[in-house]
PDB file of N, CA and C in Angstrom:
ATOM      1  N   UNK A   1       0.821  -1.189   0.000  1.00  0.00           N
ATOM      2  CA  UNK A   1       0.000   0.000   0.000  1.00  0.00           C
ATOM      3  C   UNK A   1       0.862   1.249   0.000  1.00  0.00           C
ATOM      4  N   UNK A   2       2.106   1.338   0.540  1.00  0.00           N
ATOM      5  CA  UNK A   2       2.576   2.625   0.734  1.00  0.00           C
ATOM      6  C   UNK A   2       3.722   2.600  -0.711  1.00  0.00           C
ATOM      7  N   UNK A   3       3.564   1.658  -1.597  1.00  0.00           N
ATOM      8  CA  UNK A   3       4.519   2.009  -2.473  1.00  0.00           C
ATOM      9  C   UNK A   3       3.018   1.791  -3.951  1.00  0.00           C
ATOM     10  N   UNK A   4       1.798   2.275  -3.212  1.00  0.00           N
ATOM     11  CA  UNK A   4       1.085   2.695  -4.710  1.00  0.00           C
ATOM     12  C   UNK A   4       0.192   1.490  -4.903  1.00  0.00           C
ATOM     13  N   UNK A   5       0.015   0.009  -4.335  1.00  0.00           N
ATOM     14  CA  UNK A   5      -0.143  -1.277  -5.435  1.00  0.00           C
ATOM     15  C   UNK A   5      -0.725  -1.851  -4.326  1.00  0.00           C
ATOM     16  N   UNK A   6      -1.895  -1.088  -4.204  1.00  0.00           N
ATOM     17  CA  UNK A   6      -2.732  -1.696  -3.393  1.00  0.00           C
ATOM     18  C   UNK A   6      -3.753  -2.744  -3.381  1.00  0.00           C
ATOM     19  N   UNK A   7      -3.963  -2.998  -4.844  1.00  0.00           N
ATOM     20  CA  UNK A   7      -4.617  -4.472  -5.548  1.00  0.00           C
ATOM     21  C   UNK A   7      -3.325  -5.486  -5.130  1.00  0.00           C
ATOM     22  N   UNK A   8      -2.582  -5.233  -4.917  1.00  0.00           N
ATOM     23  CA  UNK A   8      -1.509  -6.468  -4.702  1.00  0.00           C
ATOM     24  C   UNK A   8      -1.580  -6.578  -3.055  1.00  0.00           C
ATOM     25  N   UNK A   9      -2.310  -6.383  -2.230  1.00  0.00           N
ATOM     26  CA  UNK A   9      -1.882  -6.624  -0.546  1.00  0.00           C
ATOM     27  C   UNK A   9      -3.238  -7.174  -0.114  1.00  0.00           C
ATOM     28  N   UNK A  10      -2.546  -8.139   0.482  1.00  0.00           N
ATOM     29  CA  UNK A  10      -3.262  -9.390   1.132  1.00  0.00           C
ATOM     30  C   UNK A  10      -4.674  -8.905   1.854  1.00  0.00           C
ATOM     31  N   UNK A  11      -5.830  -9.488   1.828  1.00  0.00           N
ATOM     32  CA  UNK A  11      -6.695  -8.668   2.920  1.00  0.00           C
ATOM     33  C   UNK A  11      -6.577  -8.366   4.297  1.00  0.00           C
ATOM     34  N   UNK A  12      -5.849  -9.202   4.757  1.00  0.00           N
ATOM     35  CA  UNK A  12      -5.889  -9.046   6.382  1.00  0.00           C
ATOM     36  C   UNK A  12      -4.628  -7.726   6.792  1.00  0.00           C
ATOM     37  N   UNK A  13      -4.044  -7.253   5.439  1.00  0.00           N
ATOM     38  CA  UNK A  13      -3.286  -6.079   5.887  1.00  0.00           C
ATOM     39  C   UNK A  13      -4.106  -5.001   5.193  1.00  0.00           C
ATOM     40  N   UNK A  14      -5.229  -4.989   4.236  1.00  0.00           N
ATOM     41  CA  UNK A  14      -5.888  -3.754   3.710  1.00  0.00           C
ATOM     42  C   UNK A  14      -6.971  -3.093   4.456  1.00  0.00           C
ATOM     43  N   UNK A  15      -6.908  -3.977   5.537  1.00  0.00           N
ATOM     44  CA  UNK A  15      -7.913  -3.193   6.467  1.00  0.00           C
ATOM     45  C   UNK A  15      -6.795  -2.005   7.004  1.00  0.00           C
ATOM     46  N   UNK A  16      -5.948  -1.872   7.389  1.00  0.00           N
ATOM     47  CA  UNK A  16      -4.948  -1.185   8.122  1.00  0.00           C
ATOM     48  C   UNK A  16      -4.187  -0.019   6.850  1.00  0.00           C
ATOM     49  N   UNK A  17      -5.030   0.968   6.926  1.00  0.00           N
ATOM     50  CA  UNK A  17      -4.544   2.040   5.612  1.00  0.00           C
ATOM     51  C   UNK A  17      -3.869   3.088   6.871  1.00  0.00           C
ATOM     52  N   UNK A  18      -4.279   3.684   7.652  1.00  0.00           N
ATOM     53  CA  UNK A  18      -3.171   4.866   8.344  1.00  0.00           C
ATOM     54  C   UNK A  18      -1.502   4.442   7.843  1.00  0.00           C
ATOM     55  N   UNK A  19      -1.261   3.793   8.713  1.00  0.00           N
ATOM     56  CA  UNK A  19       0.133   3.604   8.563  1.00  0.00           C
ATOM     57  C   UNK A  19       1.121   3.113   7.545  1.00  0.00           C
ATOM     58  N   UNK A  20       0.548   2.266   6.320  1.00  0.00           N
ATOM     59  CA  UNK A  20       0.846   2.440   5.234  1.00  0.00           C
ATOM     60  C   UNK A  20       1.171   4.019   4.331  1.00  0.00           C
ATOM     61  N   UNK A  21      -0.306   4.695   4.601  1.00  0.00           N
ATOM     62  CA  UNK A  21      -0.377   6.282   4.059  1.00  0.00           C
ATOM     63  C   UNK A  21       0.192   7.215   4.735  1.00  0.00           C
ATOM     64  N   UNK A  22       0.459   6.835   6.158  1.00  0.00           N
ATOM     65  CA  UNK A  22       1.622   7.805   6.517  1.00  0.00           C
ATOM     66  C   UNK A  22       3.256   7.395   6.158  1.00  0.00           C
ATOM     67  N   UNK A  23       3.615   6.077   5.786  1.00  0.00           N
ATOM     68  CA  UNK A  23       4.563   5.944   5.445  1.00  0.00           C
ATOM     69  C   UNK A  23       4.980   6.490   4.087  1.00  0.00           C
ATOM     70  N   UNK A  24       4.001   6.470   3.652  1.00  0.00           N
ATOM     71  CA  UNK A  24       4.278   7.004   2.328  1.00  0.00           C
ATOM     72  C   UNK A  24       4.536   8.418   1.891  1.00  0.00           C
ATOM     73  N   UNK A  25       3.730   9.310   2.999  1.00  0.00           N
ATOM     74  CA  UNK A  25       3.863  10.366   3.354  1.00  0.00           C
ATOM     75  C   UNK A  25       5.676  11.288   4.165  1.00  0.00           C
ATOM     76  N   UNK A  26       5.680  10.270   4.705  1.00  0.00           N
ATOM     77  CA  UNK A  26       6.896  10.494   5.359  1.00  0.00           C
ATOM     78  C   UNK A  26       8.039  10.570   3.936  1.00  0.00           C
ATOM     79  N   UNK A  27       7.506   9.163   3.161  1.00  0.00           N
ATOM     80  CA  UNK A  27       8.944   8.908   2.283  1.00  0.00           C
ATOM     81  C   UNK A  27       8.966  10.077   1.156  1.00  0.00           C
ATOM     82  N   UNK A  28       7.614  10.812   0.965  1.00  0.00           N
ATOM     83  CA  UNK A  28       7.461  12.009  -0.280  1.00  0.00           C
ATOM     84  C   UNK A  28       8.150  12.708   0.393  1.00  0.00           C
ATOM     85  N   UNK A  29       7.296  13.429   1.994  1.00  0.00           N
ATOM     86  CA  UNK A  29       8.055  14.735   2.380  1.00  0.00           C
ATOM     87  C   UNK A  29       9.873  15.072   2.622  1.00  0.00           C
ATOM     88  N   UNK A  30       9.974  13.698   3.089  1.00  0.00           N
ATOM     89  CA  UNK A  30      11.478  13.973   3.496  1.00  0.00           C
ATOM     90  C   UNK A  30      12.221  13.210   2.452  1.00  0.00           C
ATOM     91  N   UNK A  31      11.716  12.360   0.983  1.00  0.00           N
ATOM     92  CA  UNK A  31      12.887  12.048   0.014  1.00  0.00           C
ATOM     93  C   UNK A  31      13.196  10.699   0.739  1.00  0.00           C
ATOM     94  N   UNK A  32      13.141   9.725   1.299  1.00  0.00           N
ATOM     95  CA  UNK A  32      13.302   8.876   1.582  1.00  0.00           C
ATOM     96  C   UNK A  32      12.966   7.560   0.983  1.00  0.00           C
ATOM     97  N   UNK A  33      13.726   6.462   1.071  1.00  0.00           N
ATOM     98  CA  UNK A  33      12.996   5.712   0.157  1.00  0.00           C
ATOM     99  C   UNK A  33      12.263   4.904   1.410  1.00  0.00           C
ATOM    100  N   UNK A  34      11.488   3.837   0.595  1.00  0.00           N
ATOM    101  CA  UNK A  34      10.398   3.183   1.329  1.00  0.00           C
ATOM    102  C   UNK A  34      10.842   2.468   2.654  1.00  0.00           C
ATOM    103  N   UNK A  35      12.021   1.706   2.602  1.00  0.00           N
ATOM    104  CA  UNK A  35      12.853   1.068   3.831  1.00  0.00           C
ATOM    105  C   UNK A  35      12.909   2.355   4.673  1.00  0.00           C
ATOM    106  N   UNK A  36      13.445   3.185   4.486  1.00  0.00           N
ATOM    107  CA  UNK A  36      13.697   4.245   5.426  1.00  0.00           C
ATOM    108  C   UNK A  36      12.660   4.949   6.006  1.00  0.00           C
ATOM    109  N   UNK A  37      11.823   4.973   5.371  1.00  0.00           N
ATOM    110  CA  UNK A  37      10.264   5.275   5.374  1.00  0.00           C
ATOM    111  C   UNK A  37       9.231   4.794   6.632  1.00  0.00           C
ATOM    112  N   UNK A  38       9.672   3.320   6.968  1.00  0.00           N
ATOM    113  CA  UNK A  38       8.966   3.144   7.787  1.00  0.00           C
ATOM    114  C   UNK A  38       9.553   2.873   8.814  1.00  0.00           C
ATOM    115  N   UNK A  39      11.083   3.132   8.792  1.00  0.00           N
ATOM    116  CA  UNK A  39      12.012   2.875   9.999  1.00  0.00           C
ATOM    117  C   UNK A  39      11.242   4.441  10.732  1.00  0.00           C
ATOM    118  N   UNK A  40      11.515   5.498  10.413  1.00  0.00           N
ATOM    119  CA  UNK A  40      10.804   6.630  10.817  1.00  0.00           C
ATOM    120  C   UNK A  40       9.755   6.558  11.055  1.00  0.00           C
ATOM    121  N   UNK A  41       8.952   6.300  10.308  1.00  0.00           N
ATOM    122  CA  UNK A  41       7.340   6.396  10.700  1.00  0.00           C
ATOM    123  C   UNK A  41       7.392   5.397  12.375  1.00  0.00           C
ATOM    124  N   UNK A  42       8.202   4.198  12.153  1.00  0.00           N
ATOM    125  CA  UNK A  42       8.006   3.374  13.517  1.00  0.00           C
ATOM    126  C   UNK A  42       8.655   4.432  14.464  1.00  0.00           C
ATOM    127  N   UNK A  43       9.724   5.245  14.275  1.00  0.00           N
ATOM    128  CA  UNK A  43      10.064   5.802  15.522  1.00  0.00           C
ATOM    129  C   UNK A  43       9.401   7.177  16.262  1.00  0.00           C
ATOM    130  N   UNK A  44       9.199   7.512  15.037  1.00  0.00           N
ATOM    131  CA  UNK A  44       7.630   8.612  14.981  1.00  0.00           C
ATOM    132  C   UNK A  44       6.775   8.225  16.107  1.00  0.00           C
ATOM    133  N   UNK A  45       6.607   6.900  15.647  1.00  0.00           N
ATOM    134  CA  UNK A  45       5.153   6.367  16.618  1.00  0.00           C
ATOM    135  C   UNK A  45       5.564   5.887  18.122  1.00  0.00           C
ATOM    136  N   UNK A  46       6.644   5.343  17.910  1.00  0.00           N
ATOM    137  CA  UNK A  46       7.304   5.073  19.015  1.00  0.00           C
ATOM    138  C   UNK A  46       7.557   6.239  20.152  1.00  0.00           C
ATOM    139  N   UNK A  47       8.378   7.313  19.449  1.00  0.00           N
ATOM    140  CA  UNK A  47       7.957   8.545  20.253  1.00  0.00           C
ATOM    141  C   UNK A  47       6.602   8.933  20.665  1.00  0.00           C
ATOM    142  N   UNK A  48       5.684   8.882  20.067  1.00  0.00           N
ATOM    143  CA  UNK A  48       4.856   9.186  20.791  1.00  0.00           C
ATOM    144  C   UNK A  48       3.934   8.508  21.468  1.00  0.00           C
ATOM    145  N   UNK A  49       4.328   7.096  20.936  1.00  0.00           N
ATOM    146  CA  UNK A  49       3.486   6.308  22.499  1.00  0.00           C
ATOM    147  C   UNK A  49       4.342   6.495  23.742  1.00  0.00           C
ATOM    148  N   UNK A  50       5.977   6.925  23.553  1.00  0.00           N
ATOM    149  CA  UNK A  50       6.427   6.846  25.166  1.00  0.00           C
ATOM    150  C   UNK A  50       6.303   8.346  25.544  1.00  0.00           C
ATOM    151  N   UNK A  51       5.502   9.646  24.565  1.00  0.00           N
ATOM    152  CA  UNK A  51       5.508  10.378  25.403  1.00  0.00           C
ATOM    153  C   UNK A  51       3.875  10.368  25.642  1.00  0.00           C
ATOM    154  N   UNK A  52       3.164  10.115  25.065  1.00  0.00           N
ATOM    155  CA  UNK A  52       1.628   9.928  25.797  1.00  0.00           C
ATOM    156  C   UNK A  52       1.577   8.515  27.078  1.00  0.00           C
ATOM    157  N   UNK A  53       2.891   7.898  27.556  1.00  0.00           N
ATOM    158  CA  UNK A  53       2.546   6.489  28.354  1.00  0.00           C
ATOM    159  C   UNK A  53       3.346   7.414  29.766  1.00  0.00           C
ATOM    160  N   UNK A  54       3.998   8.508  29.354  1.00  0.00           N
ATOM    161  CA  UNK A  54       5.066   9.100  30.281  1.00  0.00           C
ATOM    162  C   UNK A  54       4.416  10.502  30.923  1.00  0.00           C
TER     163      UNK A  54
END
């Protein structure tokens, strides 16, 4: 989903569009490619579950 080819992904992951579309988002705004893409997006999220758990 986050590299465009969303007829190609399994159903039990097409329910789950946020985080695909923010990865993808991440990889336009900052030039990143897709690997790098969601290493960020995970730490993105990661930050902010430990600052909403803190």
């Amino acid at each position: 989903m986050a590299l465009g080819r969303i007829g190609e992904v399994p159903g039990s992951i097409s329910g789950r569009v946020l985080h695909p579309y923010f990865v993808r988002f991440v990889s336009w705004a900052a030039g990143l490619d897709i690997d790098q893409a969601f290493l960020v997006a995970a730490l993105i999220t990661l930050a902010l579950l430990i600052a909403t758990v803190a």
